[in-house]
N, C-alpha and C. Protein backbone atom coordinates (compact mmCIF):
# COMPACT_ATOMS: atom_id res chain seq x y z
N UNK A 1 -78.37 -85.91 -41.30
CA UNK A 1 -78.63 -86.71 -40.13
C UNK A 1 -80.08 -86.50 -39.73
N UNK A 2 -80.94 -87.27 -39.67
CA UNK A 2 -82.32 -87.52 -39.06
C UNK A 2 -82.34 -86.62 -37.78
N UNK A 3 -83.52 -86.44 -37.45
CA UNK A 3 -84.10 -85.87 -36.37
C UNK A 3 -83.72 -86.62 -34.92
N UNK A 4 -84.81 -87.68 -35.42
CA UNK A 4 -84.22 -88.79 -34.09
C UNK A 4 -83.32 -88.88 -33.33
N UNK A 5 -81.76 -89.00 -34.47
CA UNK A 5 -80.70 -89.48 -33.98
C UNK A 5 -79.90 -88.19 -33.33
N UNK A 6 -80.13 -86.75 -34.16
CA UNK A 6 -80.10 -85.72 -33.21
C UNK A 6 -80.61 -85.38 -31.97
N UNK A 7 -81.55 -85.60 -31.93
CA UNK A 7 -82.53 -85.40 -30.72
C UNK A 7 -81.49 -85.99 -29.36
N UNK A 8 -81.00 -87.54 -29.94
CA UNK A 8 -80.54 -88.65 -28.72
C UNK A 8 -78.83 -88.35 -28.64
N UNK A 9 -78.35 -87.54 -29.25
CA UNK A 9 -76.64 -87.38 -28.98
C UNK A 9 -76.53 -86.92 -27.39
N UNK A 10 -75.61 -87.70 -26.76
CA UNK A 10 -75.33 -87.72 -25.91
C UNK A 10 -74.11 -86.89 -25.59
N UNK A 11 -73.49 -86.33 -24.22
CA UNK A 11 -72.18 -85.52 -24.06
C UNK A 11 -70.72 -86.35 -24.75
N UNK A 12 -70.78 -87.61 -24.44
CA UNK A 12 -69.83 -87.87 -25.12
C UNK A 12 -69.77 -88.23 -26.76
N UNK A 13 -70.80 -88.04 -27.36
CA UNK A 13 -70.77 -88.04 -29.06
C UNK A 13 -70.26 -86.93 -29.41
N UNK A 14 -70.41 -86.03 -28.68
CA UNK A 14 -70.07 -83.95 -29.08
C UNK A 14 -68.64 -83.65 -29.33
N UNK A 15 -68.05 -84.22 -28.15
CA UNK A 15 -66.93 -84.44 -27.94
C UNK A 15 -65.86 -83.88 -29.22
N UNK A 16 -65.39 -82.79 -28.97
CA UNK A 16 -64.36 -82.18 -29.97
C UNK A 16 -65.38 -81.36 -31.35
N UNK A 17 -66.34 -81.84 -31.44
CA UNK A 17 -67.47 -81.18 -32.88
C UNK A 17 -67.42 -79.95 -32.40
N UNK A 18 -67.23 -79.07 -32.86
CA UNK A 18 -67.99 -76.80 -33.27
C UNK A 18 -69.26 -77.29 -33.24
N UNK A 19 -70.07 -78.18 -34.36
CA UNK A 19 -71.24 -78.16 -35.27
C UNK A 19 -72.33 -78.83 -34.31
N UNK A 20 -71.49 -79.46 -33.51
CA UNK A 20 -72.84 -80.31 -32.46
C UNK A 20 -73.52 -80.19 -32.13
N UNK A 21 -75.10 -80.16 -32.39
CA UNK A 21 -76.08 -79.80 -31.91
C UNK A 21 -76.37 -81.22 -30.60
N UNK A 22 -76.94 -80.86 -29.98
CA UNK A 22 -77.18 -81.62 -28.89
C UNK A 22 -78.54 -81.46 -27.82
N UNK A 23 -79.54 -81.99 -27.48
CA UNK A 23 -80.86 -82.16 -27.14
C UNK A 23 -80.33 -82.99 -25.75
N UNK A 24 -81.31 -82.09 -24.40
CA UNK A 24 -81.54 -82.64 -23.36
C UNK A 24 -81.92 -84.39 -23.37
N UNK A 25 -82.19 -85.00 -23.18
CA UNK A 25 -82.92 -86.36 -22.93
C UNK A 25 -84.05 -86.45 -22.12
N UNK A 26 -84.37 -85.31 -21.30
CA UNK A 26 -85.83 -84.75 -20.18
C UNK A 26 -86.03 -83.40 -20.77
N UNK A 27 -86.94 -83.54 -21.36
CA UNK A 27 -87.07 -82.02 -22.05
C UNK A 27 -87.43 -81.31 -20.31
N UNK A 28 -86.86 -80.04 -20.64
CA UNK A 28 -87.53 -78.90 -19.81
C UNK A 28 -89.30 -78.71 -19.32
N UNK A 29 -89.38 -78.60 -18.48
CA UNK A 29 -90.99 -78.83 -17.88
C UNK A 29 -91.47 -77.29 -18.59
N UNK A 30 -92.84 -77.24 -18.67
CA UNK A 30 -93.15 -75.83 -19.56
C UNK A 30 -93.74 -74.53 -18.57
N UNK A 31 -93.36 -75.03 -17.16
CA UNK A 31 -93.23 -73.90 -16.20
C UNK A 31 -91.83 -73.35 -16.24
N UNK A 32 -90.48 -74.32 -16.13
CA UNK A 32 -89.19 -74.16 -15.87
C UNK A 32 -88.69 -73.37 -17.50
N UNK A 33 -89.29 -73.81 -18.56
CA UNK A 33 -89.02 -73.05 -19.50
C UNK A 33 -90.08 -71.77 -19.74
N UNK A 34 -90.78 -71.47 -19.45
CA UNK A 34 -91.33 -70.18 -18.64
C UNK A 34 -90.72 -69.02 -18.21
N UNK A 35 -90.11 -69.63 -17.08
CA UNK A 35 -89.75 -69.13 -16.07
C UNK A 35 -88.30 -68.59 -16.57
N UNK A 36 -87.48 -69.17 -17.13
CA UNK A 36 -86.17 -68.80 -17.96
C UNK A 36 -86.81 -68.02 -19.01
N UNK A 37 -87.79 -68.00 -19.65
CA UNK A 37 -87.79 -67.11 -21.09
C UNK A 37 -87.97 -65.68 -20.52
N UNK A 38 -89.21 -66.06 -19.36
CA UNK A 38 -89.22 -64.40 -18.75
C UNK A 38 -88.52 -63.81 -18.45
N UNK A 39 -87.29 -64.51 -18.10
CA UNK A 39 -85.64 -63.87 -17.55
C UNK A 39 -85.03 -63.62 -18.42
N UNK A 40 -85.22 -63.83 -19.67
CA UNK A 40 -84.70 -63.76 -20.63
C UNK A 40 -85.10 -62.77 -21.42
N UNK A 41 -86.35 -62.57 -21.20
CA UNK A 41 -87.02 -61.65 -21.56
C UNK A 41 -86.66 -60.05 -21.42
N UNK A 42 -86.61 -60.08 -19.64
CA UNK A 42 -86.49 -58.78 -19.04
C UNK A 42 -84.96 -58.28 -19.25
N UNK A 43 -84.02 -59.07 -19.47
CA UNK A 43 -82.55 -59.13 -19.69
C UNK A 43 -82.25 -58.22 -20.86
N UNK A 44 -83.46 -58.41 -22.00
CA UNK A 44 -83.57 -57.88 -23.21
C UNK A 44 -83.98 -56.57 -23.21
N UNK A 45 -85.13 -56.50 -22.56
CA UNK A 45 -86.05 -55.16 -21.63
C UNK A 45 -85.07 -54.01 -21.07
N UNK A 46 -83.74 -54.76 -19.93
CA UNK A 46 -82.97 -54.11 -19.84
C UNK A 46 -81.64 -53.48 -20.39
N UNK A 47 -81.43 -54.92 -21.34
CA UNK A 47 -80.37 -54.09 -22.60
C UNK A 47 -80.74 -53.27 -23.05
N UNK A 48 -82.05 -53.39 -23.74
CA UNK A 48 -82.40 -51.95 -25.18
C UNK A 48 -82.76 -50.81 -23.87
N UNK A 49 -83.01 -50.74 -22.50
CA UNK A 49 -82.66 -49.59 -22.02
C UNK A 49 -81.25 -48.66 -21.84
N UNK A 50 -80.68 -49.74 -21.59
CA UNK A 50 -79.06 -49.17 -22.07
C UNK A 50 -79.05 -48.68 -22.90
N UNK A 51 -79.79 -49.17 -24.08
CA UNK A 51 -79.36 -48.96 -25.37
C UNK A 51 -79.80 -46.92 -25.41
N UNK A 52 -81.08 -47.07 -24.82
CA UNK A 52 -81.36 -45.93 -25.09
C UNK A 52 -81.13 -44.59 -24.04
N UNK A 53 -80.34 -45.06 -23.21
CA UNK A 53 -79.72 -44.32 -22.00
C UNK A 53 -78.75 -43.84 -22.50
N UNK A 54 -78.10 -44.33 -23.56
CA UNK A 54 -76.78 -44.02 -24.55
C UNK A 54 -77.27 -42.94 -25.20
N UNK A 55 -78.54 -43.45 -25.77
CA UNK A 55 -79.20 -42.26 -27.10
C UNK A 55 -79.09 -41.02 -26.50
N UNK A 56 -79.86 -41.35 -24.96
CA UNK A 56 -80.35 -39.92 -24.27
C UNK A 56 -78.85 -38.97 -23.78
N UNK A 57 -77.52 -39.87 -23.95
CA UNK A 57 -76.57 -39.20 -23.59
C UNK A 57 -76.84 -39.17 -21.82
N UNK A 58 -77.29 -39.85 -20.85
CA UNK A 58 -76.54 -40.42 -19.71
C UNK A 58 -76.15 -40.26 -19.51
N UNK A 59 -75.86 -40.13 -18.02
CA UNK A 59 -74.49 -40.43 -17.00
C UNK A 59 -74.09 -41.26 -16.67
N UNK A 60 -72.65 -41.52 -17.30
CA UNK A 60 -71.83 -42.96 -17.40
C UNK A 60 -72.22 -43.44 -16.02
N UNK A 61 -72.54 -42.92 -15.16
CA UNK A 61 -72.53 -43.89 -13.60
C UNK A 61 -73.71 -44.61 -13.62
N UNK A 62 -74.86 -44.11 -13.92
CA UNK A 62 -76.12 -44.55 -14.18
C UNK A 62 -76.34 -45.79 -15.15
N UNK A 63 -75.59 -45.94 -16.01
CA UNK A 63 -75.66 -46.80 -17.24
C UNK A 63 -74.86 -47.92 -16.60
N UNK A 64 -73.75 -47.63 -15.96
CA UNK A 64 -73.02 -48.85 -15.13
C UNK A 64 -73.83 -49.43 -14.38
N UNK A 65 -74.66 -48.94 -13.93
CA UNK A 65 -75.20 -49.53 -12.43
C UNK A 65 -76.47 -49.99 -13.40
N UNK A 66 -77.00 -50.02 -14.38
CA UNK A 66 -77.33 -50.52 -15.04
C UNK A 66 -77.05 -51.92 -16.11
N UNK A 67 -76.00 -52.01 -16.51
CA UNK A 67 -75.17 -52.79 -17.06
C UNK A 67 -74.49 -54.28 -15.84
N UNK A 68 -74.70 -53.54 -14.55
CA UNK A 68 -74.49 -54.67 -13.50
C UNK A 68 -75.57 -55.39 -13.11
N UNK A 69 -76.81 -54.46 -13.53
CA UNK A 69 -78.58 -55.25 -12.66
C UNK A 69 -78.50 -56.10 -14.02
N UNK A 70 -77.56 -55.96 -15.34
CA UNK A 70 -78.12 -57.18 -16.47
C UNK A 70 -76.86 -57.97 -16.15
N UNK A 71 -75.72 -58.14 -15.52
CA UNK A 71 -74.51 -59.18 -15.22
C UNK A 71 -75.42 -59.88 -14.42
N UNK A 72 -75.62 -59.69 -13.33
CA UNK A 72 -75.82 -60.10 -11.86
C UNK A 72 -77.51 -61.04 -12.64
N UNK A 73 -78.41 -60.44 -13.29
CA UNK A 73 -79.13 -61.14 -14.06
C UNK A 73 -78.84 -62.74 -14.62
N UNK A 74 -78.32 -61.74 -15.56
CA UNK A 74 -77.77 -63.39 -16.34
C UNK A 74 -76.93 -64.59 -15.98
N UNK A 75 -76.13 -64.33 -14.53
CA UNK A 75 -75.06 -64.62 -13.94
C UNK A 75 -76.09 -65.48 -12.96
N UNK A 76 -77.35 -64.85 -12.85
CA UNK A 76 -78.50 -65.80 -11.93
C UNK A 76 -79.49 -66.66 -13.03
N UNK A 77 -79.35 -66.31 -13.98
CA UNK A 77 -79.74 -67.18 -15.53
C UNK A 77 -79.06 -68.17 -15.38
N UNK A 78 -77.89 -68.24 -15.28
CA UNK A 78 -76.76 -68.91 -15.97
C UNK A 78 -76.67 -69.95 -14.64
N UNK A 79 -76.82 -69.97 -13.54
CA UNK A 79 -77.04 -70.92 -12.25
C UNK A 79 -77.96 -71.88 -12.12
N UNK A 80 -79.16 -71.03 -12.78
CA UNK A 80 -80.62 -71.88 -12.61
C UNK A 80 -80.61 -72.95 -13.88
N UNK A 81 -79.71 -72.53 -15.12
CA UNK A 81 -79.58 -73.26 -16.39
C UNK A 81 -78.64 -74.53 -15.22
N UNK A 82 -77.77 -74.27 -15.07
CA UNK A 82 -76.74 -75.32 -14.47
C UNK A 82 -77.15 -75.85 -13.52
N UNK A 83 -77.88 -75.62 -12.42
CA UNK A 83 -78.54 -76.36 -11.65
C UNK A 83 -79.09 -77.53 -12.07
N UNK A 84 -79.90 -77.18 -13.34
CA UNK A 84 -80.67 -77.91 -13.98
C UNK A 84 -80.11 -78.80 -14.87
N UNK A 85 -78.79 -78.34 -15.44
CA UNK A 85 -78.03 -79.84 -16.10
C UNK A 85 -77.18 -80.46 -15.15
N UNK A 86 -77.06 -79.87 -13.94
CA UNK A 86 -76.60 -81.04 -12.80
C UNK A 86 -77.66 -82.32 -12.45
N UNK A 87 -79.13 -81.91 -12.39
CA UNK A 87 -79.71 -82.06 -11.82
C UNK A 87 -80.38 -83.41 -12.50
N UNK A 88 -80.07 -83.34 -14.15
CA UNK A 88 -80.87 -84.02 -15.21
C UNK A 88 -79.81 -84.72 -16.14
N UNK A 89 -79.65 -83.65 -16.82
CA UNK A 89 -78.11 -84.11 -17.87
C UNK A 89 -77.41 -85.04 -17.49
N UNK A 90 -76.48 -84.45 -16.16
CA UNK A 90 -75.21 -85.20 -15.27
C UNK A 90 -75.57 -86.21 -14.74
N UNK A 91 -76.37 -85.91 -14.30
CA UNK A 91 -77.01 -87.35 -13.86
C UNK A 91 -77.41 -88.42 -14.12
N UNK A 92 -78.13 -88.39 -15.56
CA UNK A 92 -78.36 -89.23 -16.46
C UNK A 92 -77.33 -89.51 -17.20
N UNK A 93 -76.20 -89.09 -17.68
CA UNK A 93 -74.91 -89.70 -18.23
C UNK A 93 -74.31 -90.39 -17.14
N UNK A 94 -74.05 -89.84 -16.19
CA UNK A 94 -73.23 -90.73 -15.18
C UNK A 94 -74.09 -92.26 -14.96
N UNK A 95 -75.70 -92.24 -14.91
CA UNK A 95 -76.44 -93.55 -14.77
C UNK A 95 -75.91 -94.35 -15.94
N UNK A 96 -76.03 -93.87 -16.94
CA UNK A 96 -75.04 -94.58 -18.09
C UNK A 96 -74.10 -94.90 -18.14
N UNK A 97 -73.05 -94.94 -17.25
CA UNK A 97 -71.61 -94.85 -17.16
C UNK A 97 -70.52 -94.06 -17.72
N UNK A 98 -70.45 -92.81 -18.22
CA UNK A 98 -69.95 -91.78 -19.24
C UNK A 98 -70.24 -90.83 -18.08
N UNK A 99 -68.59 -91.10 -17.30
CA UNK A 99 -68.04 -89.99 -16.34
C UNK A 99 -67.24 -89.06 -16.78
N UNK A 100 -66.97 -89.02 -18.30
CA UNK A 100 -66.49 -87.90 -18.74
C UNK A 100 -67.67 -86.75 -18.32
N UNK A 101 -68.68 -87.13 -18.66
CA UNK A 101 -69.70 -85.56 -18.16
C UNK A 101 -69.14 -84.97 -16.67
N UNK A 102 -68.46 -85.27 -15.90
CA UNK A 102 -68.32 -84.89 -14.40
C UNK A 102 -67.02 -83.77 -15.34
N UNK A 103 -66.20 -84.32 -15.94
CA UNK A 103 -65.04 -82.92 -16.22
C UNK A 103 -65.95 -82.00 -17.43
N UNK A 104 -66.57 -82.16 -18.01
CA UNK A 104 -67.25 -81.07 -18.49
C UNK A 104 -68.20 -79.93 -17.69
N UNK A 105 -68.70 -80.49 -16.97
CA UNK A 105 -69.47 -80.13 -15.84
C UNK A 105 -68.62 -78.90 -15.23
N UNK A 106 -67.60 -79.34 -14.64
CA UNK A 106 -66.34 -78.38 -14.10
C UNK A 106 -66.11 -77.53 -14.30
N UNK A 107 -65.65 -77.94 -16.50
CA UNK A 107 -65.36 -76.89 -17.29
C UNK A 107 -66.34 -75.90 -17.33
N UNK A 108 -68.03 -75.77 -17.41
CA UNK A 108 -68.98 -75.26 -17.81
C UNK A 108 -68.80 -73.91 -16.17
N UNK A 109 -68.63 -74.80 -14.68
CA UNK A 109 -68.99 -74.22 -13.67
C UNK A 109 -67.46 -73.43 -13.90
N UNK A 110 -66.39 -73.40 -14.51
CA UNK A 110 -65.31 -72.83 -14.27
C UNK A 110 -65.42 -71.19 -15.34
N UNK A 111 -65.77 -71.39 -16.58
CA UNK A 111 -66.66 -70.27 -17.45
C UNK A 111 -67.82 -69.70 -16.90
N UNK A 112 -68.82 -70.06 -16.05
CA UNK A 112 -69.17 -69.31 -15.30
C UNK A 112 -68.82 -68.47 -13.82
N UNK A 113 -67.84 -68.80 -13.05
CA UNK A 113 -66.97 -68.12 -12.37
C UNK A 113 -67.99 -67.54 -11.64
């Protein structure tokens, strides 16, 4: 399959595919993808400290309260991502008429909990 026609799959082409790759239709602005990599970044910063809080043999309490500053992280990753396909994605399928995106939407906010 061409580039192109990847690039333009929409939520309802995906529909049931594992393999679906799938591309925004508004790419990400290159502050907003910035701004997520650095979070993404430090998320990493703070795993491999775990990692090595283990090495050093730690106090399990310390490593928890560690392991929650990377939940509570990604859990604020994971908001600012969804904000942003409410904001763009959803919106732009629904202008199209493809209100199936409103129950996916749901599903996505219901896995994040």
């Amino acid at each position: 399959m061409g580039e192109d026609t990847e690039k333009n799959r929409g939520a309802e082409e995906c529909q049931g595919q594992e393999s679906c790759v799938r591309r925004k239709a508004t790419p990400r602005g290159e502050g907003e993808k910035k701004q997520l990599k650095n979070r993404l970044n430090r998320m990493a910063g703070q795993l491999n400290g775990i990692g090595k809080m283990l090495d050093e043999n730690r106090y399990c309490g310390d490593i928890l309260v560690q392991v929650a500053a990377v939940e509570s992280a990604l859990q604020s990753f994971a908001y600012m991502v969804l904000q942003e396909h409410m904001e763009t994605c959803v919106v732009e399928e629904i202008r199209k008429g493809n209100l199936a995106v409103v129950k996916e939407a749901v599903e996505l906010m219901k896995k994040l909990k």
